[in-house]
PDB file of N, CA and C in Angstrom:
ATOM      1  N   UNK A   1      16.679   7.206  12.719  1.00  0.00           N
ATOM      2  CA  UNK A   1      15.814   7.441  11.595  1.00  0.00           C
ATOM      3  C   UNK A   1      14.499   7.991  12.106  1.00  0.00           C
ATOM      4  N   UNK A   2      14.289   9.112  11.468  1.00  0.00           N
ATOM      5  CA  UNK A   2      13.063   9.606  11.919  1.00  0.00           C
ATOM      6  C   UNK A   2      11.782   8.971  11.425  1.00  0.00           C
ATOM      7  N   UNK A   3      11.148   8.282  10.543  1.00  0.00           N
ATOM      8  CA  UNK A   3      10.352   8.115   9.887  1.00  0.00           C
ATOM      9  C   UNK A   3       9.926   5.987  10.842  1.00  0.00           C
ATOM     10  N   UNK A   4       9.016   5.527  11.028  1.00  0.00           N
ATOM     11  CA  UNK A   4       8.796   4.414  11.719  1.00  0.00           C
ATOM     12  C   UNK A   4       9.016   3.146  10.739  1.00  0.00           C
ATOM     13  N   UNK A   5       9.047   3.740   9.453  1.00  0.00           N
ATOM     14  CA  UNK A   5       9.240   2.169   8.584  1.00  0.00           C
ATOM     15  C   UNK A   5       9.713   2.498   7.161  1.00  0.00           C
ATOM     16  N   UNK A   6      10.264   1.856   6.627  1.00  0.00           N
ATOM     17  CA  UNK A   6      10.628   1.953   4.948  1.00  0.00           C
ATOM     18  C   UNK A   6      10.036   0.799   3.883  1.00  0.00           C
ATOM     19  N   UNK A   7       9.573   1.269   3.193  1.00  0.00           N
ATOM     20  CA  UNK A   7       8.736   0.502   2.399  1.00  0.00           C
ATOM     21  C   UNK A   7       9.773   0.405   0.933  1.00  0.00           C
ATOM     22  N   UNK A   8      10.064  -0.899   0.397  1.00  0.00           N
ATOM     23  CA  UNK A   8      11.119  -0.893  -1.135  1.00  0.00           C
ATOM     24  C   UNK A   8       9.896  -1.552  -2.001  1.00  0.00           C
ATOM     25  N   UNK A   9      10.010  -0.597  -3.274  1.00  0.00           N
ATOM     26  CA  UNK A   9       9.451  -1.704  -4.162  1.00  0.00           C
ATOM     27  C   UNK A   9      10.801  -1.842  -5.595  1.00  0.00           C
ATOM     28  N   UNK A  10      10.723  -2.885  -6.043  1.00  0.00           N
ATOM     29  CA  UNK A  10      11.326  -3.161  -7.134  1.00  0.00           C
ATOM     30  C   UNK A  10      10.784  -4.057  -7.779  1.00  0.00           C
ATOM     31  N   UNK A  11      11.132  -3.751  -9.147  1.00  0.00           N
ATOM     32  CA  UNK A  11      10.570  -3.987 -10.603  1.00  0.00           C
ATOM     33  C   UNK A  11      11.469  -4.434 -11.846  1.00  0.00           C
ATOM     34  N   UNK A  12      11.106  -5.091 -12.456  1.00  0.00           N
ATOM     35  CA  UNK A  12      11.812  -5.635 -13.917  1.00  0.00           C
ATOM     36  C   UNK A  12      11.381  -4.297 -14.969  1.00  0.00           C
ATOM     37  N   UNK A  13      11.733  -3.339 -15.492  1.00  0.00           N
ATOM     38  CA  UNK A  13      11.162  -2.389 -16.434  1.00  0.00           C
ATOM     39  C   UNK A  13      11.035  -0.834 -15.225  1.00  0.00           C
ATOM     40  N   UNK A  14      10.803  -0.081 -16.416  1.00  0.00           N
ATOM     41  CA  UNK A  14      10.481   1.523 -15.430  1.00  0.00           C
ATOM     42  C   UNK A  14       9.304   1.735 -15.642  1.00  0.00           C
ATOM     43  N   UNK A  15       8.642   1.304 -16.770  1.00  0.00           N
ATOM     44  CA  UNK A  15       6.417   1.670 -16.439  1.00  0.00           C
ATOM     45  C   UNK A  15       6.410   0.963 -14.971  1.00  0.00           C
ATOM     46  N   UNK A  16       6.322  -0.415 -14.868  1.00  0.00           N
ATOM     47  CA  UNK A  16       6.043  -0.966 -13.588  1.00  0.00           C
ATOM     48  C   UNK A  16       6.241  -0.325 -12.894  1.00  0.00           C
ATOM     49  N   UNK A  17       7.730   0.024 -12.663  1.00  0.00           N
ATOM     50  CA  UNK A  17       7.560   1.023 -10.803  1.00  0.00           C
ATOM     51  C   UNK A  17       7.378   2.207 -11.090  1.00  0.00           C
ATOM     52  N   UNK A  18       6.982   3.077 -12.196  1.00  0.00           N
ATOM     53  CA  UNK A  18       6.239   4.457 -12.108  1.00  0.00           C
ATOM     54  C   UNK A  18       4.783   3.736 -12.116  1.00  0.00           C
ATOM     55  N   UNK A  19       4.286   3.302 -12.349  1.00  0.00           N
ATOM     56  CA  UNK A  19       2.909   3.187 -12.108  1.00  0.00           C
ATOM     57  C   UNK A  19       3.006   2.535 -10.614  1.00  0.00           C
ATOM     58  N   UNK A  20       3.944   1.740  -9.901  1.00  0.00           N
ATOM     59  CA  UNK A  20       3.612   1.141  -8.569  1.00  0.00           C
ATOM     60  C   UNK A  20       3.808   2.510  -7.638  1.00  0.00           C
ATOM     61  N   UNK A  21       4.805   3.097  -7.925  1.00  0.00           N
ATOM     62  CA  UNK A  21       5.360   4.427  -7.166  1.00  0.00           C
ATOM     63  C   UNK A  21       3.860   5.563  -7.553  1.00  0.00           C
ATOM     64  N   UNK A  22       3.830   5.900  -8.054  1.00  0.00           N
ATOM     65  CA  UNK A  22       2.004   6.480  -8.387  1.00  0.00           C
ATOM     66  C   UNK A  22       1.118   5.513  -7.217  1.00  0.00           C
ATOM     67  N   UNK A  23       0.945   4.953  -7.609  1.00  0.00           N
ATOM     68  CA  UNK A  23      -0.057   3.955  -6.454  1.00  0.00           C
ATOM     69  C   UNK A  23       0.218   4.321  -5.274  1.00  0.00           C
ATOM     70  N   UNK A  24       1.461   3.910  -4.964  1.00  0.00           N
ATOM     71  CA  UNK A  24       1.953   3.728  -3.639  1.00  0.00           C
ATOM     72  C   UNK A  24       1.842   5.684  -2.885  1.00  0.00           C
ATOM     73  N   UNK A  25       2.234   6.534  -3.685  1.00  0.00           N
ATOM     74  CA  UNK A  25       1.761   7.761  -2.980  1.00  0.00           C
ATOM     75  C   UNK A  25       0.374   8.384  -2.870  1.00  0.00           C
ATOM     76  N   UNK A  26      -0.705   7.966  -3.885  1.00  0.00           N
ATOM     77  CA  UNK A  26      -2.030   8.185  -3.680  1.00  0.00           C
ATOM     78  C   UNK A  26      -2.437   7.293  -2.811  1.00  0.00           C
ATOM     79  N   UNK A  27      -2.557   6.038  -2.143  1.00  0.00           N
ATOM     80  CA  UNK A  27      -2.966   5.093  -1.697  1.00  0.00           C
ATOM     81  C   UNK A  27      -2.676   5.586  -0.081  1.00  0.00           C
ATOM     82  N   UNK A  28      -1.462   6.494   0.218  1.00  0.00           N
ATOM     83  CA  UNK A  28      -1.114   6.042   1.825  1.00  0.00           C
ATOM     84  C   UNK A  28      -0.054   7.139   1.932  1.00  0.00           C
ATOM     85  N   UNK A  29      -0.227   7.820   3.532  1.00  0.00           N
ATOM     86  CA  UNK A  29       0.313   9.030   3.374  1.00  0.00           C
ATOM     87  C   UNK A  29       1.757   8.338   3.795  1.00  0.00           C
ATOM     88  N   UNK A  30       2.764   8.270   2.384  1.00  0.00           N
ATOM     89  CA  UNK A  30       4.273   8.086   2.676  1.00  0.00           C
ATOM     90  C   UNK A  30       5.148   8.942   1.660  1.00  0.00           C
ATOM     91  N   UNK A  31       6.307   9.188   1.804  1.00  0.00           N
ATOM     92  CA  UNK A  31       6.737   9.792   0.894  1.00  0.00           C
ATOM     93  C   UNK A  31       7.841   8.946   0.188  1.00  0.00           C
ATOM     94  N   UNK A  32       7.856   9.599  -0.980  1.00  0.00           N
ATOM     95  CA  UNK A  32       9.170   8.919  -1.570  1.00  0.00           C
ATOM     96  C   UNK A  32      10.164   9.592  -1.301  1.00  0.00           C
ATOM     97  N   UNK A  33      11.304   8.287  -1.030  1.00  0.00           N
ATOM     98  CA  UNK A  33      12.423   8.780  -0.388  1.00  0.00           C
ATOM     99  C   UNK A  33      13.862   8.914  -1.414  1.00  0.00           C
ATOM    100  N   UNK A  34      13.915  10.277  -2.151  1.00  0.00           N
ATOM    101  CA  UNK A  34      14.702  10.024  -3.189  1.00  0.00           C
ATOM    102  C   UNK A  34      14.289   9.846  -4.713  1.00  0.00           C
ATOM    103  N   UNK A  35      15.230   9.850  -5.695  1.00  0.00           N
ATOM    104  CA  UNK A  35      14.960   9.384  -6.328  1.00  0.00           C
ATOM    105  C   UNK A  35      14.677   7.825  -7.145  1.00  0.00           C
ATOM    106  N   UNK A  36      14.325   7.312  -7.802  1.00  0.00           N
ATOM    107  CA  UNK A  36      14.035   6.180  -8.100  1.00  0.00           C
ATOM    108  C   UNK A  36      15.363   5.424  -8.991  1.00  0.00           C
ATOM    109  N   UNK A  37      15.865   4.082  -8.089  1.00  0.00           N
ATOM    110  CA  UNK A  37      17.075   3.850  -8.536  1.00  0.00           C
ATOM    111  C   UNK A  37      17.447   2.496  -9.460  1.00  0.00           C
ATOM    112  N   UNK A  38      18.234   2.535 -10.719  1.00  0.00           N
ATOM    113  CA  UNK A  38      18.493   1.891 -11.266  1.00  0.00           C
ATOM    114  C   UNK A  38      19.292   0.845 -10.770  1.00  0.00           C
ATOM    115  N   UNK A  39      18.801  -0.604 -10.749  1.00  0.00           N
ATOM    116  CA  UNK A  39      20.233  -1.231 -10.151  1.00  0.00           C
ATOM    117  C   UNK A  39      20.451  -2.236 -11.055  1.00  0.00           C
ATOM    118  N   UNK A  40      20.310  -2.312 -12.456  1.00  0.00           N
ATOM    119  CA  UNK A  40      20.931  -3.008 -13.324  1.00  0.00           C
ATOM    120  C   UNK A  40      20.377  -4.142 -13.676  1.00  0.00           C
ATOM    121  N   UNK A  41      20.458  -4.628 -15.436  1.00  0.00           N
ATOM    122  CA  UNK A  41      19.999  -5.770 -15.490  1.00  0.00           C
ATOM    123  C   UNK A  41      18.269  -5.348 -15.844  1.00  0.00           C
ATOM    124  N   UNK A  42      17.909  -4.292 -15.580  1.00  0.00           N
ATOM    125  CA  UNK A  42      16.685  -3.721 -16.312  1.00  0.00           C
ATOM    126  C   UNK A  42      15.814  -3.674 -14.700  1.00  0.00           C
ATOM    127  N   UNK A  43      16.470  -3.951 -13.835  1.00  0.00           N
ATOM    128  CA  UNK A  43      15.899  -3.606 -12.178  1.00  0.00           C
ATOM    129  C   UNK A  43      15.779  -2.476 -11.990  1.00  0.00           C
ATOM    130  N   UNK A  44      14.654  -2.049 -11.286  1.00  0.00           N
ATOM    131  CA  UNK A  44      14.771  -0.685 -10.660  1.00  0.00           C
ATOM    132  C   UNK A  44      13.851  -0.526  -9.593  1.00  0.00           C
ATOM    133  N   UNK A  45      13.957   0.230  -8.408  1.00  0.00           N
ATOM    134  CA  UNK A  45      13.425   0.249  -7.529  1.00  0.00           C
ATOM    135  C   UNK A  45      12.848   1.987  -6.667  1.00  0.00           C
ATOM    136  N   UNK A  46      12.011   1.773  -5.844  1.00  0.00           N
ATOM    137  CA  UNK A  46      11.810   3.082  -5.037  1.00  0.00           C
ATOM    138  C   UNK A  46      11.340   2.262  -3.617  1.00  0.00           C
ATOM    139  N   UNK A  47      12.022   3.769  -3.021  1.00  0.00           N
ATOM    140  CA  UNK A  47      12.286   3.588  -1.686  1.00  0.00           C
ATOM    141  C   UNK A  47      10.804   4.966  -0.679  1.00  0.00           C
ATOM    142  N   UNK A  48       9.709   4.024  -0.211  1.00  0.00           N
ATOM    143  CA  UNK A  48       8.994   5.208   0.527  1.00  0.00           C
ATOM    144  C   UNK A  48       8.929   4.667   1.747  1.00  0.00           C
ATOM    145  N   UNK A  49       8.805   6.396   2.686  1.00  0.00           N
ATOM    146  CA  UNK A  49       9.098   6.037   3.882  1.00  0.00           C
ATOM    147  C   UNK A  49       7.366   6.336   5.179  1.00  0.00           C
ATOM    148  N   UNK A  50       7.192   6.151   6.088  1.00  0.00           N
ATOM    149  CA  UNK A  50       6.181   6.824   6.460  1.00  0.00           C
ATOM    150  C   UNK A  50       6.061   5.984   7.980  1.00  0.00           C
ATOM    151  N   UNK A  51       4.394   6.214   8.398  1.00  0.00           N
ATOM    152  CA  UNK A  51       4.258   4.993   9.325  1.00  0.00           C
ATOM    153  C   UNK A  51       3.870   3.644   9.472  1.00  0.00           C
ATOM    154  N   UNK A  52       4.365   2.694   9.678  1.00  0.00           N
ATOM    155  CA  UNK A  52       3.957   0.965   9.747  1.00  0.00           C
ATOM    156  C   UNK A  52       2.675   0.777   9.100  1.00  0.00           C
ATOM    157  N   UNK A  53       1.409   1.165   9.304  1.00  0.00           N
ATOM    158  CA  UNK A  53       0.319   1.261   8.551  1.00  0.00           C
ATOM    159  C   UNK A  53       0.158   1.547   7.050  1.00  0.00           C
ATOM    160  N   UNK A  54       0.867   2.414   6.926  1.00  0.00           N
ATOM    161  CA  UNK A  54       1.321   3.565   5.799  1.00  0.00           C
ATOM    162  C   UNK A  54       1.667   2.744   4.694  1.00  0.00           C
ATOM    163  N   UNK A  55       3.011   2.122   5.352  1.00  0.00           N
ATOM    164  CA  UNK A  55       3.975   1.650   4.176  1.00  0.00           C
ATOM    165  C   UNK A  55       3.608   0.777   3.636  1.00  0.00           C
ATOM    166  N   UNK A  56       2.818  -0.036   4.599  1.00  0.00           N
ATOM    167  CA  UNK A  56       2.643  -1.427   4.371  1.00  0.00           C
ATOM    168  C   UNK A  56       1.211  -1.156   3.269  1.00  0.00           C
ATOM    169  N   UNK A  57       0.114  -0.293   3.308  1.00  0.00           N
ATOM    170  CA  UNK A  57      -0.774  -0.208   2.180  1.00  0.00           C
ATOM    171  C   UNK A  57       0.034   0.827   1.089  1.00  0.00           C
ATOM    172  N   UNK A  58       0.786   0.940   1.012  1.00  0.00           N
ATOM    173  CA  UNK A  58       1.488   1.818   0.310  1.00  0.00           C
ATOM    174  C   UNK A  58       1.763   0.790  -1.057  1.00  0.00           C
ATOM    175  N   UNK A  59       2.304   0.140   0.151  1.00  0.00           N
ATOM    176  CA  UNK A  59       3.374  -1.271  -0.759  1.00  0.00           C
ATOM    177  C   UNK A  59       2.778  -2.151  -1.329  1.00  0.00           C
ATOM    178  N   UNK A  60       1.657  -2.469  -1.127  1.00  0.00           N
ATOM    179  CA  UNK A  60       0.450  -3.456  -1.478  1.00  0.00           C
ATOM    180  C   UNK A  60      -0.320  -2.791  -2.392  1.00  0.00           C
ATOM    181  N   UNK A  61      -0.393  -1.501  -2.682  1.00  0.00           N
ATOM    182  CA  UNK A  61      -1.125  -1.334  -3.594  1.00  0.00           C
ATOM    183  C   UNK A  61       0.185  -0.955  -5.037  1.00  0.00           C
ATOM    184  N   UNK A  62       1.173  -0.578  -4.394  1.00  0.00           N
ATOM    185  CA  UNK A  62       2.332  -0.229  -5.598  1.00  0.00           C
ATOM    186  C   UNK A  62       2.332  -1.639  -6.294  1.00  0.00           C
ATOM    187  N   UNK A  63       2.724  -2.686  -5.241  1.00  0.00           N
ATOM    188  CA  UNK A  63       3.187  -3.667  -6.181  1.00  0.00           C
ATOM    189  C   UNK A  63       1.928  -4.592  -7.312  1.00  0.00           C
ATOM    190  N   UNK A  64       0.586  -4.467  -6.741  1.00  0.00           N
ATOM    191  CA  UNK A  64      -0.354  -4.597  -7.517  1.00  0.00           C
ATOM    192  C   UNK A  64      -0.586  -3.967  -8.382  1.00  0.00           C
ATOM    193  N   UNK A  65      -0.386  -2.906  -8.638  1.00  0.00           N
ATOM    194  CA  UNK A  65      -0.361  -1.713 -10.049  1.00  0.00           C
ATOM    195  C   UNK A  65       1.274  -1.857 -10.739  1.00  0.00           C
ATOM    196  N   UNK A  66       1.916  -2.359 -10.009  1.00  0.00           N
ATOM    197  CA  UNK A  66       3.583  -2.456 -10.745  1.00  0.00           C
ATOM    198  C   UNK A  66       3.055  -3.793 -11.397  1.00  0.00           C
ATOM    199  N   UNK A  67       2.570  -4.434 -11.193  1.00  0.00           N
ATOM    200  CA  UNK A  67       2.420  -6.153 -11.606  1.00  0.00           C
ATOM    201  C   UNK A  67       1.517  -6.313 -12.891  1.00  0.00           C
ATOM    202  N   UNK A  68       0.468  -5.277 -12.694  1.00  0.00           N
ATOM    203  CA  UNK A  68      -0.351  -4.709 -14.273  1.00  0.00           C
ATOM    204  C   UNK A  68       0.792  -4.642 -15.396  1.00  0.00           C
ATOM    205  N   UNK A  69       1.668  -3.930 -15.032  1.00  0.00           N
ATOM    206  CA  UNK A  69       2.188  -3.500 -16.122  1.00  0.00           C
ATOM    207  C   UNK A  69       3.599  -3.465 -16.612  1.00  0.00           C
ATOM    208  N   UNK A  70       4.503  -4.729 -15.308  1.00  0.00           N
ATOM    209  CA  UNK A  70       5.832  -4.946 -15.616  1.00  0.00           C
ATOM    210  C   UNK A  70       5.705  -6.314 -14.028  1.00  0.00           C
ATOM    211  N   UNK A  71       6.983  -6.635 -14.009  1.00  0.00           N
ATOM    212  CA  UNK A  71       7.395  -7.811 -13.175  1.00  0.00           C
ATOM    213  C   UNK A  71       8.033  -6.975 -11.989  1.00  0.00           C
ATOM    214  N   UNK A  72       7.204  -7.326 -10.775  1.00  0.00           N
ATOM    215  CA  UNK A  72       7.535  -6.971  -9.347  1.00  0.00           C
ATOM    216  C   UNK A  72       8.416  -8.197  -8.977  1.00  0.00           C
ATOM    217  N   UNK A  73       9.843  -7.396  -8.625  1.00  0.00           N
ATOM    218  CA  UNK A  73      10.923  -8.718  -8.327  1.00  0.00           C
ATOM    219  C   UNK A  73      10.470  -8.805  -6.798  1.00  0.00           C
ATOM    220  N   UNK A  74      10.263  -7.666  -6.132  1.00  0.00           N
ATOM    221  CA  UNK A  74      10.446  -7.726  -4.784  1.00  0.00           C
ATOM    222  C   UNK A  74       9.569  -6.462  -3.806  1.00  0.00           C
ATOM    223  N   UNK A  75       8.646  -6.524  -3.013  1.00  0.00           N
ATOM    224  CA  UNK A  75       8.117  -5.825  -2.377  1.00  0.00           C
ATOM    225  C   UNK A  75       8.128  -5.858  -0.953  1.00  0.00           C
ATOM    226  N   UNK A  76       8.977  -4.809  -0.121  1.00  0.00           N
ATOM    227  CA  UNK A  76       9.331  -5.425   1.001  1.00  0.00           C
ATOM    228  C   UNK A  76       9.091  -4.350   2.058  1.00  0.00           C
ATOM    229  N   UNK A  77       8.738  -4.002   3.261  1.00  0.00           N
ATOM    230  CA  UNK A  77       8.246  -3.151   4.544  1.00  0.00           C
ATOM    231  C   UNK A  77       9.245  -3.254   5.450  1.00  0.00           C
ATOM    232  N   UNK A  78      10.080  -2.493   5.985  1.00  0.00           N
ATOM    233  CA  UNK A  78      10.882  -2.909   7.546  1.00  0.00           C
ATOM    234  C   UNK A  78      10.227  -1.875   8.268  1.00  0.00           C
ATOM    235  N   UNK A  79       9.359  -2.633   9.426  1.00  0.00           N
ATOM    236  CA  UNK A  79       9.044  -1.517  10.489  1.00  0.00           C
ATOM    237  C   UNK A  79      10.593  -1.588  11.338  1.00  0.00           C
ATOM    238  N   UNK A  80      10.361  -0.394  11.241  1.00  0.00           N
ATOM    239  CA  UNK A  80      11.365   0.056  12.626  1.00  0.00           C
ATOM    240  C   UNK A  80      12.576  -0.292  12.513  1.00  0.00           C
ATOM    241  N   UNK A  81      13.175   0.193  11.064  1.00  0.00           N
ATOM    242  CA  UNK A  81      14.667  -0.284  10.342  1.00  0.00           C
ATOM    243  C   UNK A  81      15.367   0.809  11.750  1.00  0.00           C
ATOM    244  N   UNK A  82      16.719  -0.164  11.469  1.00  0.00           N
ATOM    245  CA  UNK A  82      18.005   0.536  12.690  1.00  0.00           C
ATOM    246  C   UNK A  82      18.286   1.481  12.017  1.00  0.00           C
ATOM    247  N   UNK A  83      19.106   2.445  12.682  1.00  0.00           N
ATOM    248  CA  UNK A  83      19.329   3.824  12.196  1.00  0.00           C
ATOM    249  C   UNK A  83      20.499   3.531  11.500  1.00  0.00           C
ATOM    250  N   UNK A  84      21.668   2.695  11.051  1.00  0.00           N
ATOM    251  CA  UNK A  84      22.643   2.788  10.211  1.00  0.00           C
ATOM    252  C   UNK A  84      21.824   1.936   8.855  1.00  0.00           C
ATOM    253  N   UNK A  85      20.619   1.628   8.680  1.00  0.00           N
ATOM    254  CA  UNK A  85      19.862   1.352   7.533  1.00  0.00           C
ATOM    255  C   UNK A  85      19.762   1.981   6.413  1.00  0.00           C
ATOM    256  N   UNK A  86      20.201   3.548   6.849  1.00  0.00           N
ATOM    257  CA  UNK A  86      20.748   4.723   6.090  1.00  0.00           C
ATOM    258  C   UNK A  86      21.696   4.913   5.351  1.00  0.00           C
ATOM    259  N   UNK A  87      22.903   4.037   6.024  1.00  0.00           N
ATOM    260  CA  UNK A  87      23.927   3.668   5.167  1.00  0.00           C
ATOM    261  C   UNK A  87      24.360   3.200   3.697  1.00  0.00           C
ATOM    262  N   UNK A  88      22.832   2.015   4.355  1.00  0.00           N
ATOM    263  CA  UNK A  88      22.517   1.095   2.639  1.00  0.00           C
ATOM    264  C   UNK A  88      21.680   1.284   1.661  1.00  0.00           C
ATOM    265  N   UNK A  89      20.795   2.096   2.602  1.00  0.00           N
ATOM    266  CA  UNK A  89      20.193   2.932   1.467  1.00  0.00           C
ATOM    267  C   UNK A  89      19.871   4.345   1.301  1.00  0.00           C
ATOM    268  N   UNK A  90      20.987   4.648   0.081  1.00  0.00           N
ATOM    269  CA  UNK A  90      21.641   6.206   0.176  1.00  0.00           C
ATOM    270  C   UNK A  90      20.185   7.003  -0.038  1.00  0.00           C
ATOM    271  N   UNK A  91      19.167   6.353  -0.777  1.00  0.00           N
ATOM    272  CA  UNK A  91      17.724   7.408  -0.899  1.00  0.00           C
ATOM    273  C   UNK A  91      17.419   7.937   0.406  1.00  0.00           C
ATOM    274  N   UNK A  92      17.782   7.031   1.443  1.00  0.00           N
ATOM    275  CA  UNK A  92      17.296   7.973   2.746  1.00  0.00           C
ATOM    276  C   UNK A  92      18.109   9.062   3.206  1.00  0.00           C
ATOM    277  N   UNK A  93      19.166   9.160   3.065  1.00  0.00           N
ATOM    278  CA  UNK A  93      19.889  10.300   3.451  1.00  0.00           C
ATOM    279  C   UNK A  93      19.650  11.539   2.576  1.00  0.00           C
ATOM    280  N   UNK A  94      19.426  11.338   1.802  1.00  0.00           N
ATOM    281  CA  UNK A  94      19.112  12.237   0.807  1.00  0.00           C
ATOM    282  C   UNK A  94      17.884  12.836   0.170  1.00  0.00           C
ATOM    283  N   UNK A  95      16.687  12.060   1.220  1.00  0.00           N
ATOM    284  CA  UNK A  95      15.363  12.690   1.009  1.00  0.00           C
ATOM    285  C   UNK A  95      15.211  13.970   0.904  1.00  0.00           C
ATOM    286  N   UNK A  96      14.560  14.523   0.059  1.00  0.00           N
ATOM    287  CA  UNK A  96      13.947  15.787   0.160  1.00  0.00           C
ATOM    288  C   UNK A  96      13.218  16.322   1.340  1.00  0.00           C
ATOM    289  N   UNK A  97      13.579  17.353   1.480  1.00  0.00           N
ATOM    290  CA  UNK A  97      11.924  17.990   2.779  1.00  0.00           C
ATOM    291  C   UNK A  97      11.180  18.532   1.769  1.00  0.00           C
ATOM    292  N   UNK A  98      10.270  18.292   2.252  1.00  0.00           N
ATOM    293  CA  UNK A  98       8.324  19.011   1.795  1.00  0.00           C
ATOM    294  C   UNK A  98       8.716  20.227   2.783  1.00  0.00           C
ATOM    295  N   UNK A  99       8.112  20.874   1.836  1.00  0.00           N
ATOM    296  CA  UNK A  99       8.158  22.673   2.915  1.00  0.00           C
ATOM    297  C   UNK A  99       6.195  22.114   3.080  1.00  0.00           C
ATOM    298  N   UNK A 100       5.646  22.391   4.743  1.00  0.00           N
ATOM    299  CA  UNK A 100       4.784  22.396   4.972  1.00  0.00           C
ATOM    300  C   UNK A 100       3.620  22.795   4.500  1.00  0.00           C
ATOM    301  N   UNK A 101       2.286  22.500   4.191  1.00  0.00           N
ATOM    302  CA  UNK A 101       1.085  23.343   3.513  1.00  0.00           C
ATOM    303  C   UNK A 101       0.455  23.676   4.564  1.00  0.00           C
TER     304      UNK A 101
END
């Protein structure tokens, strides 16, 4: 995995994690990895990726702006996930590239 850490947030409702996912990319240079995924039961989550520093204010400020405005089930950082981490979570294989500015 190229990227040093993955940052998950998940949420009860979809305002919550569009407003935590907003946060979380103005707050800290990470990207979102994918699109934002439904996992049932009114859960939904996003997956950003970046460096250990990154993710971790990324994630702290998403889930404080997700918590304004819906129920944060779970906010979680893996520095330095193993490379078959990819497996389980299909948003990483499937990130977009940014064409450079």
């Amino acid at each position: 995995m190229a990227k040093q850490a993955i940052g998950i947030l998940e949420t009860k409702g979809l305002i919550g994690l569009v407003q935590g996912t907003d946060a979380m990319l103005k707050s800290a240079n990470v990207e979102l990895a994918g699109p934002m995924k439904g996992v049932g039961s009114a859960l939904v989550s996003a997956v950003v990726t970046g460096d250990v520093a990154a993710v971790n204010a990324a994630i702290e400020a998403g889930a404080e702006a997700a918590g304004r405005y819906g129920e944060v089930v779970s906010a979680h950082v893996i520095a330095r996930p193993h490379e078959d981490v990819e497996n389980v979570v299909p948003a990483l294989k499937s990130a977009p590239k940014r064409a450079a500015k």
